[in-house]
Protein backbone atom coordinates (compact mmCIF):
# COMPACT_ATOMS: atom_id res chain seq x y z
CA UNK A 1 8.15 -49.41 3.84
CA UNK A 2 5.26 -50.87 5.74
CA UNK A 3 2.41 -48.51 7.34
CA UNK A 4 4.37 -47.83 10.52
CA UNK A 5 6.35 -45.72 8.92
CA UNK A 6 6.48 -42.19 9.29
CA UNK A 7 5.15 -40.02 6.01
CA UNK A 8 7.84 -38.37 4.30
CA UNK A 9 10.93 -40.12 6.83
CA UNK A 10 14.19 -41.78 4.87
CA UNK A 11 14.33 -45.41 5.03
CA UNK A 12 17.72 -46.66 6.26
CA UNK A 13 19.90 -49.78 5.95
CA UNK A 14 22.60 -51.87 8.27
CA UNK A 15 24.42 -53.18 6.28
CA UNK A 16 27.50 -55.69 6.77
CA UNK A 17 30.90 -55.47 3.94
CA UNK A 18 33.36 -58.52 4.24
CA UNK A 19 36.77 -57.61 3.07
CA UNK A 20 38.45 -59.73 0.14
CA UNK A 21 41.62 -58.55 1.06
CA UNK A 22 41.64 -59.32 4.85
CA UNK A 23 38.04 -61.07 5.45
CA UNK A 24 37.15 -58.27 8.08
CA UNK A 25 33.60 -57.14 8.33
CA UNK A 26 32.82 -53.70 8.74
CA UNK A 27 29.12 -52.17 9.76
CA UNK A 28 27.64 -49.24 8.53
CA UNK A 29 24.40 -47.74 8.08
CA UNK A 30 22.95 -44.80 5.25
CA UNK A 31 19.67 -43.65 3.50
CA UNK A 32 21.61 -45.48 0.13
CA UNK A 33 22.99 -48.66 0.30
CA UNK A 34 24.29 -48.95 -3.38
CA UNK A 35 25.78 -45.65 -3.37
CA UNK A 36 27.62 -46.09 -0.25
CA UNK A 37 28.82 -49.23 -1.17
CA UNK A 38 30.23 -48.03 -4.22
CA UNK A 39 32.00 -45.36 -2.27
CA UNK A 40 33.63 -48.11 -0.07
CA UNK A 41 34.61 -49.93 -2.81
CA UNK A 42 36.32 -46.42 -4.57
CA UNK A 43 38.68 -46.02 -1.30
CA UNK A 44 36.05 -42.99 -0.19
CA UNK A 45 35.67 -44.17 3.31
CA UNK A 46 39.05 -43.66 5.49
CA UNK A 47 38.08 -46.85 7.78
CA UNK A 48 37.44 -49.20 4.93
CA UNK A 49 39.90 -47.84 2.17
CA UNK A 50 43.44 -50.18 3.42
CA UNK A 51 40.89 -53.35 3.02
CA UNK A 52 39.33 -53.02 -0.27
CA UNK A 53 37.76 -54.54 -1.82
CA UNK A 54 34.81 -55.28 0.01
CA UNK A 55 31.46 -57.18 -0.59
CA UNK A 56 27.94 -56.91 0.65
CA UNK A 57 27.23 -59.99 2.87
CA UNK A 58 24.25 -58.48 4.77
CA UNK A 59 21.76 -55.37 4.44
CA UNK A 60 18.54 -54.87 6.08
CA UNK A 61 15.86 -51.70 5.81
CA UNK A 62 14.50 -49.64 8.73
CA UNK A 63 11.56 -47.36 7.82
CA UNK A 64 13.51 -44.56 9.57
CA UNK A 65 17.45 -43.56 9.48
CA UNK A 66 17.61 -42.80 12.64
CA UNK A 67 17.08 -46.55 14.04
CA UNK A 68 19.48 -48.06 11.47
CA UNK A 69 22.09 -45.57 12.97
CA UNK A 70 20.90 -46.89 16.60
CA UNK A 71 21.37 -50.62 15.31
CA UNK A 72 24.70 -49.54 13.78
CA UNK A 73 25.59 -48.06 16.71
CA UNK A 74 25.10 -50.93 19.01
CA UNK A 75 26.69 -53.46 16.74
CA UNK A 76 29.59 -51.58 16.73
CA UNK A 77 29.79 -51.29 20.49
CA UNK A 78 29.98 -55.05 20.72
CA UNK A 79 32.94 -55.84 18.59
CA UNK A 80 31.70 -59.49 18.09
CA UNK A 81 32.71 -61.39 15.16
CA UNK A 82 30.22 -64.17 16.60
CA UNK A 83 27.44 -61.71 16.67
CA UNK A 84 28.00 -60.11 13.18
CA UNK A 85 28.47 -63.82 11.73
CA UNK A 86 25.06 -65.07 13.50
CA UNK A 87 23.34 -61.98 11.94
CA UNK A 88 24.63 -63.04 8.30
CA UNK A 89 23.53 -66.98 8.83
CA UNK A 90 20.10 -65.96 10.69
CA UNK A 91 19.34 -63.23 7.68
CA UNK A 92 18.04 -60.47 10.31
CA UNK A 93 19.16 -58.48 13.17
CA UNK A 94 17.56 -59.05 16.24
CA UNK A 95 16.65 -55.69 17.61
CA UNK A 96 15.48 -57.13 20.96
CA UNK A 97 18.64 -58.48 21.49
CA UNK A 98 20.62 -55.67 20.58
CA UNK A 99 17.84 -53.40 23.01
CA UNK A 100 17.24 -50.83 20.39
CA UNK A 101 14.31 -48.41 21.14
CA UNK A 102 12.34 -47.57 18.32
């Protein structure tokens, strides 16, 4: 976490999954990106468990939850392949183009 963020807040992660089976990307965001990776992976997630399994293509931290859910949130509301595929190349979501408030 760097010093803008807020004392005793939970970091949060976007992160991108690329299905094996189907080579469909699927967004999420949580406070534990291993964890809830492993839980797509075990066929806990009703969205994700008829394309398993997946792998982690793309992750990036937030110093709060609440903005990764934003940036979740607005990637989702795009449906863009393009988009998602240009955030995995580039390395970093571009929050300025997405217009998330912090």
């Amino acid at each position: 976490m760097d010093s803008n963020s807020i004392p005793g807040s939970v970091v949060g992660y976007v992160y991108i999954l690329r299905s094996l089976k189907n080579g469909r990307y699927y967004v999420g965001s949580t406070n534990d990106l291993e964890k809830r990776v492993m839980e797509h992976n075990a066929g806990k997630s009703k969205y994700t468990s008829f394309s398993l399994p997946f792998e982690l293509v793309f992750s990036q931290v937030f110093d709060v939850l609440s903005i990764a859910r934003k940036v979740e949130y607005k990637l989702k509301r795009l449906k863009s392949k393009k988009v998602i595929e240009e955030i995995i190349d580039v390395g970093v979501i571009d929050l300025d183009r997405l217009r998330v408030n912090s």
